[in-house]
PDB file of N, CA and C in Angstrom:
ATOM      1  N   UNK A   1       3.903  11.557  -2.531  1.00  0.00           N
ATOM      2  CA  UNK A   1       4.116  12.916  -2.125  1.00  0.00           C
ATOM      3  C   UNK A   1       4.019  13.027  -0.597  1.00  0.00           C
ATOM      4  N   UNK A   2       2.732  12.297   0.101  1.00  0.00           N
ATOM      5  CA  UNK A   2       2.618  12.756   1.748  1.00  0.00           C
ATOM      6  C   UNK A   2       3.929  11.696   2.414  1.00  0.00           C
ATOM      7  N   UNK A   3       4.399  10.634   1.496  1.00  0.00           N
ATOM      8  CA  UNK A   3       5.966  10.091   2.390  1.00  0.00           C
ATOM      9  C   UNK A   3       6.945  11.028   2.033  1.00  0.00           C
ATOM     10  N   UNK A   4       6.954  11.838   1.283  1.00  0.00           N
ATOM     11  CA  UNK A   4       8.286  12.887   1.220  1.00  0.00           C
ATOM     12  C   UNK A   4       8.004  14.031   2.349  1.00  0.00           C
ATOM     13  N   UNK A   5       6.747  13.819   2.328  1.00  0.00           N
ATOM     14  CA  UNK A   5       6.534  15.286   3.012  1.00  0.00           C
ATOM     15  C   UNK A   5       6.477  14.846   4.728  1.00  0.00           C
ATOM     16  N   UNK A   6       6.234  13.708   5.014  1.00  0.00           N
ATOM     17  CA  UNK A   6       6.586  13.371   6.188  1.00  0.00           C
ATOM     18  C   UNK A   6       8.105  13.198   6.605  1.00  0.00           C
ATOM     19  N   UNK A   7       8.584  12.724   5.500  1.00  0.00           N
ATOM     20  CA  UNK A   7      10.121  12.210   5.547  1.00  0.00           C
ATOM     21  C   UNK A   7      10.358  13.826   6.180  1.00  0.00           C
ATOM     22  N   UNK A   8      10.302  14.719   5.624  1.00  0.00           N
ATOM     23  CA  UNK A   8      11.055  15.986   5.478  1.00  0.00           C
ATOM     24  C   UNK A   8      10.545  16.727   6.895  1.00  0.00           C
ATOM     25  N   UNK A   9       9.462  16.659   7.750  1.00  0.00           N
ATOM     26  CA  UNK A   9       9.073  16.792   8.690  1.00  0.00           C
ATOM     27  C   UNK A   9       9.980  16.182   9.822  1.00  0.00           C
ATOM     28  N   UNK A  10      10.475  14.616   9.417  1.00  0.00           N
ATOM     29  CA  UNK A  10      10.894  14.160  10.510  1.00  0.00           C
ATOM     30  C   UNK A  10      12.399  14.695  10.718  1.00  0.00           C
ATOM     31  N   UNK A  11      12.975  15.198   9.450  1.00  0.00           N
ATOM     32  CA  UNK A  11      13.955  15.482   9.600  1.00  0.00           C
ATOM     33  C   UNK A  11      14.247  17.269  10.043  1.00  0.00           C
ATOM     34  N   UNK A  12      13.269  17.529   9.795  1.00  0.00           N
ATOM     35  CA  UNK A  12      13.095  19.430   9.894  1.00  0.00           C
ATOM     36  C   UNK A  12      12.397  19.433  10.745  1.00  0.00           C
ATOM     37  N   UNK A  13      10.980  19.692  11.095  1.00  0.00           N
ATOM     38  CA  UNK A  13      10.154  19.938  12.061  1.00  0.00           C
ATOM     39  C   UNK A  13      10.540  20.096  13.687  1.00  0.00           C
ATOM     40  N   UNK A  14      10.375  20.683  14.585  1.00  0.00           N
ATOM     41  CA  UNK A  14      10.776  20.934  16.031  1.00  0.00           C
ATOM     42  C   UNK A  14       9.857  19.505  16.295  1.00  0.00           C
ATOM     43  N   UNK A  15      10.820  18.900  17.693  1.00  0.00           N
ATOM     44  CA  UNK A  15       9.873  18.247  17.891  1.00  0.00           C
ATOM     45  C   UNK A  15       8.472  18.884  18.960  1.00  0.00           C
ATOM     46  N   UNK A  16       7.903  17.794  18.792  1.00  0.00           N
ATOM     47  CA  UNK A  16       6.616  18.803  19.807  1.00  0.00           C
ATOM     48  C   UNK A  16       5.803  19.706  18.907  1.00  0.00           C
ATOM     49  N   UNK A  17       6.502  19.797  17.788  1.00  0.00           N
ATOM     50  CA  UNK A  17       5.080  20.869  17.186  1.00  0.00           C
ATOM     51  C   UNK A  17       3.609  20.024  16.639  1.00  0.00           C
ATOM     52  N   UNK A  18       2.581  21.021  15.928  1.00  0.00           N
ATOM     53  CA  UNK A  18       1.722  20.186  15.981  1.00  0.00           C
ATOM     54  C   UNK A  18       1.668  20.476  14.335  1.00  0.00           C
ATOM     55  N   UNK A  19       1.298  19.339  13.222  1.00  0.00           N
ATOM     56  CA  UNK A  19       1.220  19.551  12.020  1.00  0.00           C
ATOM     57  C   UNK A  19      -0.633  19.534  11.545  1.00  0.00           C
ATOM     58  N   UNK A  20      -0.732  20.453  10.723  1.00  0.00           N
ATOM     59  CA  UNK A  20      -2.388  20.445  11.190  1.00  0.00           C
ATOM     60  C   UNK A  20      -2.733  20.212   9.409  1.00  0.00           C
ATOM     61  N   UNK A  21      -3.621  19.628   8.426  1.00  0.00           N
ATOM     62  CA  UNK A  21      -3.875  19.682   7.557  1.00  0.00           C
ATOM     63  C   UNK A  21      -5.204  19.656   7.346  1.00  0.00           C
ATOM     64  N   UNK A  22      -6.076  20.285   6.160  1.00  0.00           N
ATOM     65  CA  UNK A  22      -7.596  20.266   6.285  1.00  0.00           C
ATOM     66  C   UNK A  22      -7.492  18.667   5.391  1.00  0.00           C
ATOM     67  N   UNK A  23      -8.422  17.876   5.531  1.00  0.00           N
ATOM     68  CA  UNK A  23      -8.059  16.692   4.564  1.00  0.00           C
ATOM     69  C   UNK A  23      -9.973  16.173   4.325  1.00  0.00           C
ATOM     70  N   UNK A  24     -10.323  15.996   3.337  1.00  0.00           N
ATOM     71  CA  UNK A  24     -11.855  16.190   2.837  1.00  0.00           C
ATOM     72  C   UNK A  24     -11.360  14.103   2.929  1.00  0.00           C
ATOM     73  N   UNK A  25     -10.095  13.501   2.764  1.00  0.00           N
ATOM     74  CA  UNK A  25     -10.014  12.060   2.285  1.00  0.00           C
ATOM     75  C   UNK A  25     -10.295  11.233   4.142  1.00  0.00           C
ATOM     76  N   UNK A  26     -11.405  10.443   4.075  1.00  0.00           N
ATOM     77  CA  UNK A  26     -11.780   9.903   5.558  1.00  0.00           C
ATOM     78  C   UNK A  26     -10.888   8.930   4.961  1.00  0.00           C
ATOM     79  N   UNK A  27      -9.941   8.613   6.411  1.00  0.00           N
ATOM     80  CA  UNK A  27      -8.631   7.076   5.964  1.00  0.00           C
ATOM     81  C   UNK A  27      -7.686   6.848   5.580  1.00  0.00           C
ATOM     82  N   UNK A  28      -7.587   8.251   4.951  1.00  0.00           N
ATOM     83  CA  UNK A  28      -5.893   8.153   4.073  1.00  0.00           C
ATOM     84  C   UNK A  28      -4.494   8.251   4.870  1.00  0.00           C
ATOM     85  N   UNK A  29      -5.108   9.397   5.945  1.00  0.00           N
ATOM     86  CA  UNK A  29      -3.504  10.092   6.156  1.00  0.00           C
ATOM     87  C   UNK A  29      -3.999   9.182   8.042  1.00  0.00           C
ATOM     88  N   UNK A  30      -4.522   8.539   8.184  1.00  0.00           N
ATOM     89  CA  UNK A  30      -3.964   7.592   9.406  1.00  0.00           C
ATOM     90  C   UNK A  30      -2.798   6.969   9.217  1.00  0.00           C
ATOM     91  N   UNK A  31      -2.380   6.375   8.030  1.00  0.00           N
ATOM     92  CA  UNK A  31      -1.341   5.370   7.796  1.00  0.00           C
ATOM     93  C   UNK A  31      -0.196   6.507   8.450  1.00  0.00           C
ATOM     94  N   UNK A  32      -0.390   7.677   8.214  1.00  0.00           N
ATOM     95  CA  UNK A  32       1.236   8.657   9.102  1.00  0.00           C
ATOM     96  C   UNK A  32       1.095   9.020  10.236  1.00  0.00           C
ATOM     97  N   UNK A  33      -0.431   9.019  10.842  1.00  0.00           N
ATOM     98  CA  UNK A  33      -0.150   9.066  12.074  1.00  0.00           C
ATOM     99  C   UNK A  33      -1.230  10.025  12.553  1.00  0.00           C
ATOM    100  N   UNK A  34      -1.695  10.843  11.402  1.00  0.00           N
ATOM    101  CA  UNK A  34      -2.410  11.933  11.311  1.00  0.00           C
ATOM    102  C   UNK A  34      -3.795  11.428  12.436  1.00  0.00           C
ATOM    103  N   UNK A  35      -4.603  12.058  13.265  1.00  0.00           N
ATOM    104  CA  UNK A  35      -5.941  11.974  13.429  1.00  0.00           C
ATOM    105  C   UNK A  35      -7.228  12.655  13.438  1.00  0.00           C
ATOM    106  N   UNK A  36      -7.784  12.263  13.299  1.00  0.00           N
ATOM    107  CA  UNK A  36      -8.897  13.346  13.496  1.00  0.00           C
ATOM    108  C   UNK A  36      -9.082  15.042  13.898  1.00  0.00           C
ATOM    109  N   UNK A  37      -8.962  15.897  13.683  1.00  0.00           N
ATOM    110  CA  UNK A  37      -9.728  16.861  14.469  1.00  0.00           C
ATOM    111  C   UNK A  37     -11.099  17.234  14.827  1.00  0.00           C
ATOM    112  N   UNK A  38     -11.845  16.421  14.645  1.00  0.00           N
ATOM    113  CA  UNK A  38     -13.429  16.857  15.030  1.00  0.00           C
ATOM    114  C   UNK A  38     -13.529  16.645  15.757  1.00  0.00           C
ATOM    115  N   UNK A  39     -14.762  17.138  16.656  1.00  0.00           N
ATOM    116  CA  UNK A  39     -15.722  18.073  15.765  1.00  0.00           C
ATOM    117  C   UNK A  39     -15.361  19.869  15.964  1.00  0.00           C
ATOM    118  N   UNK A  40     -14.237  19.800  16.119  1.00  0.00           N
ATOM    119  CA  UNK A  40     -14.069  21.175  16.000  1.00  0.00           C
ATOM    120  C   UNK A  40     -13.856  21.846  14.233  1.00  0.00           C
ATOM    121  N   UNK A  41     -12.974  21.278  13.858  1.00  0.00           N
ATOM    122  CA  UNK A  41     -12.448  20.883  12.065  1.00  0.00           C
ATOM    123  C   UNK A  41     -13.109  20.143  11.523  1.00  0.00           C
ATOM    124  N   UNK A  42     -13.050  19.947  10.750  1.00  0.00           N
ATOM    125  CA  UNK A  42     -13.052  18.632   9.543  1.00  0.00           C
ATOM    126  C   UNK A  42     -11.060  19.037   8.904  1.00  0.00           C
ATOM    127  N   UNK A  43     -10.428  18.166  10.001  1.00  0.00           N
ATOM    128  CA  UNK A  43      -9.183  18.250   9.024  1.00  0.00           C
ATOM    129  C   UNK A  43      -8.584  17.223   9.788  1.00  0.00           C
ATOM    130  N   UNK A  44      -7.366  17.074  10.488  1.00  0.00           N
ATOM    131  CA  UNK A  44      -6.381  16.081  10.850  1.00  0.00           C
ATOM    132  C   UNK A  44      -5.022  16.836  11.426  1.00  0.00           C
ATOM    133  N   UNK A  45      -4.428  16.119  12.633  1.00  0.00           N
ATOM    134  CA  UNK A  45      -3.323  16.948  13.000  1.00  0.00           C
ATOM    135  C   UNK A  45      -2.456  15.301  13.600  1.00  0.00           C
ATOM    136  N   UNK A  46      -1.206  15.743  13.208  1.00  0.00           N
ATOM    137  CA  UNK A  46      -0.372  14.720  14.749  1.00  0.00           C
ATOM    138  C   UNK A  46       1.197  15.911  15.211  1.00  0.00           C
ATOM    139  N   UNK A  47       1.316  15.243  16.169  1.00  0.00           N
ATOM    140  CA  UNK A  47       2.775  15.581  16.596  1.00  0.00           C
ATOM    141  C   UNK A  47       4.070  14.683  15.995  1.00  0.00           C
ATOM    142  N   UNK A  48       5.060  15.821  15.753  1.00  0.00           N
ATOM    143  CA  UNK A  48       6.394  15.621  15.144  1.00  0.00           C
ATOM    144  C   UNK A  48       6.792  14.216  15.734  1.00  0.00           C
ATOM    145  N   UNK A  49       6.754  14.271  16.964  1.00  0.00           N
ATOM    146  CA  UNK A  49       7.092  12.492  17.491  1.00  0.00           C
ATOM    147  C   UNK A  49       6.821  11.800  16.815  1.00  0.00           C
ATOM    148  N   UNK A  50       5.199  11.906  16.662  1.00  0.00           N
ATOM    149  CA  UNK A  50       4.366  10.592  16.202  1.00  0.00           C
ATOM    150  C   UNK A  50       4.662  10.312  14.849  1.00  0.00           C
ATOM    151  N   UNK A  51       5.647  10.926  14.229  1.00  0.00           N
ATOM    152  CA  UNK A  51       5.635  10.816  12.317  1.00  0.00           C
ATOM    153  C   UNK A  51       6.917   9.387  12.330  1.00  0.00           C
TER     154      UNK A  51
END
């Protein structure tokens, strides 16, 4: 599901925006590019480039 949903980002998304998700899983969503937001969040964000 998160490779379709990246797929569909790379093809839709502006570039430059920022994709932000809350994610409770430590490790999973690095493999797309995702990183950290703490310590402000507990969630994960990257830019449209980086997908």
């Amino acid at each position: 599901m998160t490779d379709a949903l990246v797929a569909w980002l790379r093809t839709n998304a502006l570039d430059g925006a920022s994709v932000n998700l809350m994610a409770d899983v430590d490790g999973f969503y690095e493999r797309w590019g995702f990183e950290r937001s703490a310590p402000a969040s507990k969630g994960m964000w990257t830019r449209t480039e980086d997908l």
